[in-house]
C-alpha atoms as a PDB file:
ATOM      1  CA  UNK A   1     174.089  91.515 153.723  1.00  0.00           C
ATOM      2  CA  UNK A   2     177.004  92.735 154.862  1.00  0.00           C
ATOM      3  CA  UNK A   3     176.501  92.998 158.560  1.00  0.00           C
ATOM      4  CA  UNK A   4     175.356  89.174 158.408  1.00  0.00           C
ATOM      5  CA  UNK A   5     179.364  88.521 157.628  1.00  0.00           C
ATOM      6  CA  UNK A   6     180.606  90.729 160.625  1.00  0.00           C
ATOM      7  CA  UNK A   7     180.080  87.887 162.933  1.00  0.00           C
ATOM      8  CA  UNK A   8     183.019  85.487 163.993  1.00  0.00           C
ATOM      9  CA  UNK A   9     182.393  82.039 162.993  1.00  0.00           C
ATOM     10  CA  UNK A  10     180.570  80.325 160.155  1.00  0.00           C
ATOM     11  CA  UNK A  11     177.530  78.589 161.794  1.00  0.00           C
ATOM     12  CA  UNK A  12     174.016  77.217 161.150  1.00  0.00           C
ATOM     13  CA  UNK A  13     172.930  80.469 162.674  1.00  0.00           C
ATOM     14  CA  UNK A  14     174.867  82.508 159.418  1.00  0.00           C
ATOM     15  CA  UNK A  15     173.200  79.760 156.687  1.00  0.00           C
ATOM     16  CA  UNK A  16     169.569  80.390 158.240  1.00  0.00           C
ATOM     17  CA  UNK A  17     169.939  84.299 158.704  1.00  0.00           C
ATOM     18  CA  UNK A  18     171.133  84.360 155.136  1.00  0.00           C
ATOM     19  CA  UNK A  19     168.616  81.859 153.640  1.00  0.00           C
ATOM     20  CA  UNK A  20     165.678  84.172 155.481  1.00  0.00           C
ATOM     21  CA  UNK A  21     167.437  87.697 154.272  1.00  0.00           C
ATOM     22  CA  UNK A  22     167.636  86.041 150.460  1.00  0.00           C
ATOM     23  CA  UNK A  23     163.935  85.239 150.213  1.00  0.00           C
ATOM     24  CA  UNK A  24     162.691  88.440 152.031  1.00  0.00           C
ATOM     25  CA  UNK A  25     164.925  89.961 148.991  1.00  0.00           C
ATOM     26  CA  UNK A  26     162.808  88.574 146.137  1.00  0.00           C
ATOM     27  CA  UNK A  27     165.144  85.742 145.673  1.00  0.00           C
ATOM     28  CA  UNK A  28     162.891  82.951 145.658  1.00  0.00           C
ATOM     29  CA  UNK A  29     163.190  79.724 147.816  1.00  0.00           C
ATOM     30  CA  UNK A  30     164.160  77.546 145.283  1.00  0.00           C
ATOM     31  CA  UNK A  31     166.973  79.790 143.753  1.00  0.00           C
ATOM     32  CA  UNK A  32     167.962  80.570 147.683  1.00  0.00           C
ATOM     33  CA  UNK A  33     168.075  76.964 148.435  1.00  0.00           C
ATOM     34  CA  UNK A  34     170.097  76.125 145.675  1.00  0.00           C
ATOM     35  CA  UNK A  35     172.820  79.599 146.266  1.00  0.00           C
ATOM     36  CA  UNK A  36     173.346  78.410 150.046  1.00  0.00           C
ATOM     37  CA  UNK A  37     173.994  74.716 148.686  1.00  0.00           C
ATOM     38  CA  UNK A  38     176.364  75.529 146.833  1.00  0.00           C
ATOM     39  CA  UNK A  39     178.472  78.309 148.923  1.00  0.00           C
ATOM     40  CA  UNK A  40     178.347  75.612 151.901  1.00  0.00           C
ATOM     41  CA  UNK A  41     179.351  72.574 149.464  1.00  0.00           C
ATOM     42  CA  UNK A  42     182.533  75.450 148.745  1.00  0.00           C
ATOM     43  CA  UNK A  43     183.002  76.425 151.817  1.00  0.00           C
ATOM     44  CA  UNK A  44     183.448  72.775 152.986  1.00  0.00           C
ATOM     45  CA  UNK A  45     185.611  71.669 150.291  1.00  0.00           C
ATOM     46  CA  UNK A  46     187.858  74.640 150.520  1.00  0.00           C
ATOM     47  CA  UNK A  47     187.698  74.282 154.570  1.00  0.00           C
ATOM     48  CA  UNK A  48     187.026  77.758 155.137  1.00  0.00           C
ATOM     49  CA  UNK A  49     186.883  79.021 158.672  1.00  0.00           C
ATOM     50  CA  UNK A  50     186.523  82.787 157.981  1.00  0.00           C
ATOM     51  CA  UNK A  51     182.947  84.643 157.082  1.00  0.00           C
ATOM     52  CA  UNK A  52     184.810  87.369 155.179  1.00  0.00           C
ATOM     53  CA  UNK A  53     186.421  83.919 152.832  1.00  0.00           C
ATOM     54  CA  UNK A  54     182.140  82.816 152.967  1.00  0.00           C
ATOM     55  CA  UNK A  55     181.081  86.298 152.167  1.00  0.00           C
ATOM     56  CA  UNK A  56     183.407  85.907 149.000  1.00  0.00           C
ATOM     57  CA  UNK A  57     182.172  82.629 148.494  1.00  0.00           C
ATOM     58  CA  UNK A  58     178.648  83.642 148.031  1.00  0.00           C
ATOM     59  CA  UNK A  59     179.473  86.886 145.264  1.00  0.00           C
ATOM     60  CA  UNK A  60     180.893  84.511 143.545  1.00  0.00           C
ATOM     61  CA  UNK A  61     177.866  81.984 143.462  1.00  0.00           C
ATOM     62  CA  UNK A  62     175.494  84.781 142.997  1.00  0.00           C
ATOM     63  CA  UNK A  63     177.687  86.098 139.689  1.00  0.00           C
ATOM     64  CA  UNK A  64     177.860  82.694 138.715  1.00  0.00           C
ATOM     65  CA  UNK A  65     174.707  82.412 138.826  1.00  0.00           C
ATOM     66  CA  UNK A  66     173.773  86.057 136.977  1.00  0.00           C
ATOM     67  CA  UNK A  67     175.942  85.375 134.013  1.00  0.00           C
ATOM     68  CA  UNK A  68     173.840  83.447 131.797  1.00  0.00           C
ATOM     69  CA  UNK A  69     174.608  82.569 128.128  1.00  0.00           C
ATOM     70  CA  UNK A  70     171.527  83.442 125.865  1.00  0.00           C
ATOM     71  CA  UNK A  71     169.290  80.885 124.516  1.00  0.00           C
ATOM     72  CA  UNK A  72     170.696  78.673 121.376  1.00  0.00           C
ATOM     73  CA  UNK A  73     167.285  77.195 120.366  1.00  0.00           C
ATOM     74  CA  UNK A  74     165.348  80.460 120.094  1.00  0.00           C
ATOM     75  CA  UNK A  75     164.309  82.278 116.901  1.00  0.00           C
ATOM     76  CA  UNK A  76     167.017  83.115 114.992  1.00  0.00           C
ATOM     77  CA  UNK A  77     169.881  85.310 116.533  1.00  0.00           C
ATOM     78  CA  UNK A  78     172.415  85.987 114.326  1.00  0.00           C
ATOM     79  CA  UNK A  79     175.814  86.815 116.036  1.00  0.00           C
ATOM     80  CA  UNK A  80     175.612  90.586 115.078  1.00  0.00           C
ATOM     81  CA  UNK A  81     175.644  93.871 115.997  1.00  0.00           C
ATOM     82  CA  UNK A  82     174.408  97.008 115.124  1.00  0.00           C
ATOM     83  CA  UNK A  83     176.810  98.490 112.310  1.00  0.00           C
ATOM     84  CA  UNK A  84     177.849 102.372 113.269  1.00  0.00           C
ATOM     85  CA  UNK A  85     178.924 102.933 109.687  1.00  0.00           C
ATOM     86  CA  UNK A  86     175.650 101.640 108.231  1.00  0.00           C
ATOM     87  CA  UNK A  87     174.130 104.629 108.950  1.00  0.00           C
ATOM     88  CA  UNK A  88     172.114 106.853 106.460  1.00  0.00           C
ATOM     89  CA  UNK A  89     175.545 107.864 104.561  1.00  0.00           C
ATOM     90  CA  UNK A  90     176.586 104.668 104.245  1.00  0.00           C
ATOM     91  CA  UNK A  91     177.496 103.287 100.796  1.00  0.00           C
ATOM     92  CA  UNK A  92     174.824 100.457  99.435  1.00  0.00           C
ATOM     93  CA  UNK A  93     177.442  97.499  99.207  1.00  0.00           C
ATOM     94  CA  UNK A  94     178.204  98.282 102.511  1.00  0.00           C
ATOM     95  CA  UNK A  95     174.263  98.002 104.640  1.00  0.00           C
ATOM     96  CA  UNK A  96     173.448  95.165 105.728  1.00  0.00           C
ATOM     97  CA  UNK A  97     170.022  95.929 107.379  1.00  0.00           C
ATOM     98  CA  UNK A  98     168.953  96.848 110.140  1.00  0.00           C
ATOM     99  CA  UNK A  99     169.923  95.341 113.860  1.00  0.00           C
ATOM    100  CA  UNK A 100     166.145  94.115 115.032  1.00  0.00           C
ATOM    101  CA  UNK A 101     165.062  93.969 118.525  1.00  0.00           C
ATOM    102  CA  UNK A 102     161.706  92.731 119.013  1.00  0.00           C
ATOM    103  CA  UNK A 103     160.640  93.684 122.962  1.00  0.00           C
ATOM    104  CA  UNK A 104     158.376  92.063 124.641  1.00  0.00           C
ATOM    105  CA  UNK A 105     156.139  91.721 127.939  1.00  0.00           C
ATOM    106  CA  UNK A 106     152.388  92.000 129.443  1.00  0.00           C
ATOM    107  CA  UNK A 107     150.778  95.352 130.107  1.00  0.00           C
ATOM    108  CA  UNK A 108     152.324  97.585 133.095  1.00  0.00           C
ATOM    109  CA  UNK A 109     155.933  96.615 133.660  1.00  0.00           C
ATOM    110  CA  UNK A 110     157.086  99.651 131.752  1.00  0.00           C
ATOM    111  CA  UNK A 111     157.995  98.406 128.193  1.00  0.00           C
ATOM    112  CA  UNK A 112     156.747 101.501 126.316  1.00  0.00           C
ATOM    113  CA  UNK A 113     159.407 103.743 128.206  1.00  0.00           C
ATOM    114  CA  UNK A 114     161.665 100.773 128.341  1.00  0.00           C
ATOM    115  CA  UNK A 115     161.757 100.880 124.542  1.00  0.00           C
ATOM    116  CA  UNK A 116     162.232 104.654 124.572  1.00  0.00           C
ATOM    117  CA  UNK A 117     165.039 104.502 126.898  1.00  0.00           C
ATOM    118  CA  UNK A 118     166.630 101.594 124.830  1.00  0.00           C
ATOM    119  CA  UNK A 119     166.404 103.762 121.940  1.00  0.00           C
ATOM    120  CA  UNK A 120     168.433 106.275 123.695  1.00  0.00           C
ATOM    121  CA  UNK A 121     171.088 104.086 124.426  1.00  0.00           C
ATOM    122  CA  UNK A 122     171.702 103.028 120.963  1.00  0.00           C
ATOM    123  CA  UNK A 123     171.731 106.885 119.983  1.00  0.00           C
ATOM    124  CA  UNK A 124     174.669 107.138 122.169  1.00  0.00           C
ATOM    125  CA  UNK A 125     176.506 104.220 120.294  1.00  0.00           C
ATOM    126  CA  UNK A 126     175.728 106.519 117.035  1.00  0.00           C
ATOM    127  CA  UNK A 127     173.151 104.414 115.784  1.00  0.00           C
ATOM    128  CA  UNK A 128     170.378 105.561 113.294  1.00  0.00           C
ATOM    129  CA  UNK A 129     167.030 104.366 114.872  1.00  0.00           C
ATOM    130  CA  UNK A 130     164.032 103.436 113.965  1.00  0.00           C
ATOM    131  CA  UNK A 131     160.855 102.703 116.578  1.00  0.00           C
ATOM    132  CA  UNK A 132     157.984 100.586 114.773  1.00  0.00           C
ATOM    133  CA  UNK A 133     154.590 101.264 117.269  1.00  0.00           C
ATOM    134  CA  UNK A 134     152.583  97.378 116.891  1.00  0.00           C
ATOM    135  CA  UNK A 135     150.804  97.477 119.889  1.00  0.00           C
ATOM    136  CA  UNK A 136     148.299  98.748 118.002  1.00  0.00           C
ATOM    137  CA  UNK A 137     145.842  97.174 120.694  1.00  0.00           C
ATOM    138  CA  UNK A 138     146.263 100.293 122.805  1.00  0.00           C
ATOM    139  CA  UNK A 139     146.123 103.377 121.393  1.00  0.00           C
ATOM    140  CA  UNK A 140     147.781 104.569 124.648  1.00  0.00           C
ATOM    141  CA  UNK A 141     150.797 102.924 123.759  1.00  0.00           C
ATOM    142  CA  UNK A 142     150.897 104.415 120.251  1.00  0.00           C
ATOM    143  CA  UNK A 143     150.495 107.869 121.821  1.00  0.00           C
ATOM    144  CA  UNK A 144     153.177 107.076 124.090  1.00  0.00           C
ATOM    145  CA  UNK A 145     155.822 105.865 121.387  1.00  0.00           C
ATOM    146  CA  UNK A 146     155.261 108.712 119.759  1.00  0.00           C
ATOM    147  CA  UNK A 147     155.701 111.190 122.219  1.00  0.00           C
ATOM    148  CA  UNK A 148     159.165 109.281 123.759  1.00  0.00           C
ATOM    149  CA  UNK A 149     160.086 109.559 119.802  1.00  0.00           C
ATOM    150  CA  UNK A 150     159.644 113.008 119.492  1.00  0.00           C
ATOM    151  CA  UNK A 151     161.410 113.748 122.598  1.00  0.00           C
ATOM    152  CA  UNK A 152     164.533 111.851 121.654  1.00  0.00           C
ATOM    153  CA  UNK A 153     164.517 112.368 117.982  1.00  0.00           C
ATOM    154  CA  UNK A 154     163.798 109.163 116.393  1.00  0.00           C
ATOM    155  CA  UNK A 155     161.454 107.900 113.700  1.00  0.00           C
ATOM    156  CA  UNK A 156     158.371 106.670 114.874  1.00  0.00           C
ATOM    157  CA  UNK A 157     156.396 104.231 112.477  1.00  0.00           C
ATOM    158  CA  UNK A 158     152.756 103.582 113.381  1.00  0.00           C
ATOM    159  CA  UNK A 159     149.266 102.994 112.284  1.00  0.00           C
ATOM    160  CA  UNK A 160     145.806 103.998 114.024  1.00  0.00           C
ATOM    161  CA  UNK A 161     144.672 102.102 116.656  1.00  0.00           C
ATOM    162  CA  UNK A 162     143.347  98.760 116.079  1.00  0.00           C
ATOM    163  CA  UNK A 163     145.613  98.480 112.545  1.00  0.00           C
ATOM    164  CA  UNK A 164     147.103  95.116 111.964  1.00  0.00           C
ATOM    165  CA  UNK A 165     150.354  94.790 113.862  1.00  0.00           C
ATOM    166  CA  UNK A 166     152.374  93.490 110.833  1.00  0.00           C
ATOM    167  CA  UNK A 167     151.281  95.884 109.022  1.00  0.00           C
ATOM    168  CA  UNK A 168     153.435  98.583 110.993  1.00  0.00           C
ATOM    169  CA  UNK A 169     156.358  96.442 111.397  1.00  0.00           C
ATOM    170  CA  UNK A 170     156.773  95.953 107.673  1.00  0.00           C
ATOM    171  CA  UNK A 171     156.311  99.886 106.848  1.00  0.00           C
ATOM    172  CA  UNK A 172     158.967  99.960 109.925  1.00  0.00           C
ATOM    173  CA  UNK A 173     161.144  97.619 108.286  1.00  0.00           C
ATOM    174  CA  UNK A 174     160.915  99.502 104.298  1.00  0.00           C
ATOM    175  CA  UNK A 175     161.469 102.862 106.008  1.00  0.00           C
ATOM    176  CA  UNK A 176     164.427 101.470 108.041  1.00  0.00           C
ATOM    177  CA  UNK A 177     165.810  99.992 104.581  1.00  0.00           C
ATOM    178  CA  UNK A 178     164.693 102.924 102.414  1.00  0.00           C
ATOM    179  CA  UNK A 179     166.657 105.149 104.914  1.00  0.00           C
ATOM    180  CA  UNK A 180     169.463 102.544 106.117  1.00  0.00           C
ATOM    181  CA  UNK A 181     168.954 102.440 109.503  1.00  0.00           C
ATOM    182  CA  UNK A 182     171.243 100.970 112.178  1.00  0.00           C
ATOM    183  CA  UNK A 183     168.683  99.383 114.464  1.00  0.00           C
ATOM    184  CA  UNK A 184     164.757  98.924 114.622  1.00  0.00           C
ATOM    185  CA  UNK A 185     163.391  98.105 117.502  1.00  0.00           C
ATOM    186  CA  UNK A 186     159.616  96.853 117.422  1.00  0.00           C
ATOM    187  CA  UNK A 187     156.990  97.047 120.557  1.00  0.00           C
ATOM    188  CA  UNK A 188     154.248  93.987 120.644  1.00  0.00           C
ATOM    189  CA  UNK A 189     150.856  94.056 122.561  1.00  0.00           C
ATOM    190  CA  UNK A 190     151.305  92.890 125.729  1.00  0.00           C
ATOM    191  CA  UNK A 191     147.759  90.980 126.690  1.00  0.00           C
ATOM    192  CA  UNK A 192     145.616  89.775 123.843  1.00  0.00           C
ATOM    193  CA  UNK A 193     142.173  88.018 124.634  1.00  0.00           C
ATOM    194  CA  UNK A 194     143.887  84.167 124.761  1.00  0.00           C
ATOM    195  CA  UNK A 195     147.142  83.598 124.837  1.00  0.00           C
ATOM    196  CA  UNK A 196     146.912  81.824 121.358  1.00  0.00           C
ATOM    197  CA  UNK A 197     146.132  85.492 120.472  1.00  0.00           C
ATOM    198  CA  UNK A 198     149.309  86.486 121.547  1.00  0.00           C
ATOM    199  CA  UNK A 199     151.019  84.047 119.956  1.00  0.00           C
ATOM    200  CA  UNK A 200     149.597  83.796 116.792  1.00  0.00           C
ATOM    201  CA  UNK A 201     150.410  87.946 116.636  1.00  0.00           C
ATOM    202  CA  UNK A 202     154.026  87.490 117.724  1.00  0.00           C
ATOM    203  CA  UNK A 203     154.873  84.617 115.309  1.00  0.00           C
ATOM    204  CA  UNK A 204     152.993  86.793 111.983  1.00  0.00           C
ATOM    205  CA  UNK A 205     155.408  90.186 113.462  1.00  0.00           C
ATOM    206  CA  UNK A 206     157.863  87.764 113.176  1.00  0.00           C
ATOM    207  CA  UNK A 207     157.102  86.498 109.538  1.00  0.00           C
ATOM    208  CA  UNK A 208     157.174  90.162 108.237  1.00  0.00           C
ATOM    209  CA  UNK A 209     160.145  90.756 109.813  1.00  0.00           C
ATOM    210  CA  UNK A 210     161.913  87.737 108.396  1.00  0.00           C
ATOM    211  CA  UNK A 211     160.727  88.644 104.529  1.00  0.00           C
ATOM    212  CA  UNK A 212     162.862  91.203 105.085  1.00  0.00           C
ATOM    213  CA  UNK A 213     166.032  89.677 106.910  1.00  0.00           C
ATOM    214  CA  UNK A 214     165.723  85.860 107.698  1.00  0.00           C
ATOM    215  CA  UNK A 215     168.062  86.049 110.452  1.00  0.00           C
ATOM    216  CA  UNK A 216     165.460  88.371 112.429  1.00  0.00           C
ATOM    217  CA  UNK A 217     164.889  89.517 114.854  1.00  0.00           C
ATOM    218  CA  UNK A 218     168.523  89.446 116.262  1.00  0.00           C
ATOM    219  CA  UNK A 219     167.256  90.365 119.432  1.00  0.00           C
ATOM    220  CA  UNK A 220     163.788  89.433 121.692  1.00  0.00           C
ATOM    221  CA  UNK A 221     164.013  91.488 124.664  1.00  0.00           C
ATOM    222  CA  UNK A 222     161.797  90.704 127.265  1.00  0.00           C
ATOM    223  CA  UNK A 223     160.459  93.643 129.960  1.00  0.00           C
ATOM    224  CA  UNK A 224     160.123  92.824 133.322  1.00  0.00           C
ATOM    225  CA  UNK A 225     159.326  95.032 136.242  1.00  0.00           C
ATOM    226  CA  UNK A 226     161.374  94.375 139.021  1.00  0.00           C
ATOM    227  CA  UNK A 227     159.073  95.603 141.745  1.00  0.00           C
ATOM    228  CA  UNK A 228     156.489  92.970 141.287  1.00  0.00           C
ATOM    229  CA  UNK A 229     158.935  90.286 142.659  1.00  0.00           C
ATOM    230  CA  UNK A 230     158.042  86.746 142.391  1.00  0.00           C
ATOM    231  CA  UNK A 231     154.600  87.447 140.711  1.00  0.00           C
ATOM    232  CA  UNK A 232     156.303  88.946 137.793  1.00  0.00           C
ATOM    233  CA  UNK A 233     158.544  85.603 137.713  1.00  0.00           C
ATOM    234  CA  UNK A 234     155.057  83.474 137.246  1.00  0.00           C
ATOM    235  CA  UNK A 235     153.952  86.113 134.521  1.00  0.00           C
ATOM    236  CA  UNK A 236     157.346  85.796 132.728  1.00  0.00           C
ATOM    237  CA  UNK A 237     156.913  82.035 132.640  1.00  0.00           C
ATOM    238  CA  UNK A 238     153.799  82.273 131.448  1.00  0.00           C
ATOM    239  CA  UNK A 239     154.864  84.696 128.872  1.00  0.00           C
ATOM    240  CA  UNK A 240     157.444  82.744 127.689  1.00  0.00           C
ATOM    241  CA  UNK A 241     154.878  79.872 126.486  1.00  0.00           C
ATOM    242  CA  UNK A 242     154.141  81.819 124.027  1.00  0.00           C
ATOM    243  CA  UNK A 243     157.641  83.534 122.721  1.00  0.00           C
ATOM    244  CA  UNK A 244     161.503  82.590 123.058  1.00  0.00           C
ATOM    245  CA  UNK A 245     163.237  85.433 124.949  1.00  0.00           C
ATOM    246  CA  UNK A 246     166.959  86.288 124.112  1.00  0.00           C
ATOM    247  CA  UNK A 247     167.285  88.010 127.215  1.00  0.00           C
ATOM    248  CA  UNK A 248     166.044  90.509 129.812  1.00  0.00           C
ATOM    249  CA  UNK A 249     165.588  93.800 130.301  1.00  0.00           C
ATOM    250  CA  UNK A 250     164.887  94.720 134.074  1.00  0.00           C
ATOM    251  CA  UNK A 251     162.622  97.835 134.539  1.00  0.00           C
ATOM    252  CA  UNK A 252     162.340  99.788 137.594  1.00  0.00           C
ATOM    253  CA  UNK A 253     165.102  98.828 139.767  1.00  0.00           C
ATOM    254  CA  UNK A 254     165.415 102.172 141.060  1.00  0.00           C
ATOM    255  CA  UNK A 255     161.698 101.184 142.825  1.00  0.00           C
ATOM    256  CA  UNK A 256     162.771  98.637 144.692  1.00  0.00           C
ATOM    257  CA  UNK A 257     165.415  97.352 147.461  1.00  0.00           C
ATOM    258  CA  UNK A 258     164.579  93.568 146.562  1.00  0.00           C
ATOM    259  CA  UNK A 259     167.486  93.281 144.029  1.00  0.00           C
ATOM    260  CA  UNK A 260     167.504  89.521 144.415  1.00  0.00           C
ATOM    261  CA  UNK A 261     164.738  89.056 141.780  1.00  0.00           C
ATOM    262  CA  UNK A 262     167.172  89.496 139.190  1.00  0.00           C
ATOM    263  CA  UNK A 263     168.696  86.160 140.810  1.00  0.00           C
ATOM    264  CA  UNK A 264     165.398  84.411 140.712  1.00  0.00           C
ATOM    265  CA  UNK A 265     165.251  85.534 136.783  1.00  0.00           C
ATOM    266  CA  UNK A 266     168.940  84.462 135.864  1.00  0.00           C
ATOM    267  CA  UNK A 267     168.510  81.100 137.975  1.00  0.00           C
ATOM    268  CA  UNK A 268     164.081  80.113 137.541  1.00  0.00           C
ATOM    269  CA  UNK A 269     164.466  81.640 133.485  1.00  0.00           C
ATOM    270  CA  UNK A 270     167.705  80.362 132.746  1.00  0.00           C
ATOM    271  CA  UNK A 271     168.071  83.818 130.672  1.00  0.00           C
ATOM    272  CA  UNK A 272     170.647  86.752 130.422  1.00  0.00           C
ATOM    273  CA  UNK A 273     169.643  90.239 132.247  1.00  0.00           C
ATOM    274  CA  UNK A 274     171.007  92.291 129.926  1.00  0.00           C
ATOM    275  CA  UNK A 275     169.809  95.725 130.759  1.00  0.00           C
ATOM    276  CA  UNK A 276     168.091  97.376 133.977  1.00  0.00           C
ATOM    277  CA  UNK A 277     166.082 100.635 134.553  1.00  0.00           C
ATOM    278  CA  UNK A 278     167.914 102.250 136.932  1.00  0.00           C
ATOM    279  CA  UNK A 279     165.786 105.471 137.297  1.00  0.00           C
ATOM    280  CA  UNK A 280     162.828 107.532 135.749  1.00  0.00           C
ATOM    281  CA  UNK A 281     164.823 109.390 132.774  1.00  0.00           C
ATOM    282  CA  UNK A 282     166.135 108.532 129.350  1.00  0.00           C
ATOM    283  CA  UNK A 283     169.371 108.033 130.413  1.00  0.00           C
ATOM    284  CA  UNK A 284     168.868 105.848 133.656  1.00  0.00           C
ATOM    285  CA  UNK A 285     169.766 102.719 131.410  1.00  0.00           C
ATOM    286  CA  UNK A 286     172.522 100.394 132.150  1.00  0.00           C
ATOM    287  CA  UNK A 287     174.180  97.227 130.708  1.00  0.00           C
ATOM    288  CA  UNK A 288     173.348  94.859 133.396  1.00  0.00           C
ATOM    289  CA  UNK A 289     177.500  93.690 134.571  1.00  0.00           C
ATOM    290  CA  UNK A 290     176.841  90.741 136.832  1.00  0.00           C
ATOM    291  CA  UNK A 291     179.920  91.345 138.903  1.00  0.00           C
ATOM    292  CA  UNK A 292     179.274  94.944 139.256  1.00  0.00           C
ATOM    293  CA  UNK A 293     175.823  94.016 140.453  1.00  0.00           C
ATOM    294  CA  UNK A 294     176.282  91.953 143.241  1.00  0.00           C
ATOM    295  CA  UNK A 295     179.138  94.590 144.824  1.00  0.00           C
ATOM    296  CA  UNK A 296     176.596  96.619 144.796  1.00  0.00           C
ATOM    297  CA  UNK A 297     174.755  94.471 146.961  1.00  0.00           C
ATOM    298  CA  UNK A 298     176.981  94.263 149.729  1.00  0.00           C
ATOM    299  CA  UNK A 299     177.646  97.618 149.418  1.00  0.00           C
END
């Protein structure tokens, strides 16, 4: 990317060599199509005869494009956060439930050690956490919870395999109350027999959840792996028939030198990145910074 700007003038020869390097970065044709539009539309407008003023041009585009608002027509997001002091000392006037994020996503992108390493994160904010296991379709993914909860000292709440997913969310849910926790955060199944399946699951999680809280789940998190390129941008839309997303959580960057898929997500989803996987341990979670992201692309 950056070598493409080292060159004198700003020709047709820069707009096709960056249009080919875009889509051979996972950026899709239509979002590429639509980024070299509008850096040429600026480019013209501000009569810029210098590649380094184009290069600029473009990061600024590409964060324009990355910073997306989240959905206002979703399930019900209340504008909260988790609550440090409404830990498990906290005085009862004072809790006011739990934070819940409700993370989605099919089988394989990484969403069970996603949800581990999102649990770790909100440790380091000083939150009390709680993980609630309901993909209870895979007693792999039980197993796995557990383990990831064990390792980083957090409460996991499950049921045997094939146990009605509600079911563990609303045990989740008590034991979060019962012990005023700061955040819950809830795994779903991931691939159901129909996608009616699915949904009909996801909307009765979300049921038990709201007996609770009504303004839950504050948060629906859905797991993509970035290595799978523009075939996990056809699985996320069909995905998202069947659930409204808050926002995105980017797993296994580290895999993968086609960063432009998180362009592709931002610009084809119209939905907030909000975290990526930026390696194989706990810790190799960031807050997606949009800015900070496409430096790093040039870089």
């Amino acid at each position: 990317m950056s070598s493409l700007f080292e060159r004198s003038e700003i020709d047709d020869d820069l707009w096709d060599s960056l249009e080919e390097l875009l889509i051979s970065a996972d950026v899709g044709v239509e979002t590429t199509l639509r980024l070299i539009e509008r850096v040429k539309e600026r480019v013209l407008r501000e009569g810029a005869l210098r590649t380094s003023r184009a290069r600029e041009i473009l990061k600024d585009e590409m964060v324009a494009i990355l910073t997306q608002e989240p959905p206002t027509d979703g399930w019900d997001t209340a504008d909260t956060a988790p609550q440090a002091e409404a830990g498990p000392a906290a005085a009862e006037d004072e809790y006011l439930g739990p934070y819940v994020v409700l993370v989605v996503g099919v089988n394989g992108v990484g969403k069970t050690t996603s949800i581990a390493k999102l649990a770790r994160w909100y440790l380091r904010q000083g939150d009390y956490v709680v993980l609630a296991a309901g993909d209870t379709f895979r007693a792999a993914a039980t197993d796995q919870l557990q383990v990831w909860g064990e390792r980083i000292g957090v409460d996991v709440i499950s049921h045997q395999s094939g146990a009605d997913p509600g079911a563990v969310v609303f045990d989740a849910m008590q034991f979060a109350h019962s012990r005023r926790a700061d955040v819950v955060i809830v795994d779903t199944a991931g691939r159901l027999h129909t996608k009616y399946n699915l949904m009909e699951e996801l909307k009765k999680v979300r049921r038990v959840i709201q007996r609770l809280d009504p303004t839950a789940p504050h948060e629906v998190l859905l797991v993509l792996d970035a290595t799978t390129g523009q075939n996990g941008l056809s699985q996320a839309r069909s995905f998202m028939e069947t659930v409204e997303v808050t926002g995105v959580l980017l797993a296994k960057m580290d895999g993968t030198a086609k960063g432009g898929i998180a362009l592709a997500i931002a610009d084809q989803l119209q939905l907030p990145i909000e975290f990526i996987g930026t390696g194989e341990k706990l810790d190799d979670l960031a807050e997606f910074d949009a800015r900070q992201f496409v430096e790093a692309l040039f870089r």
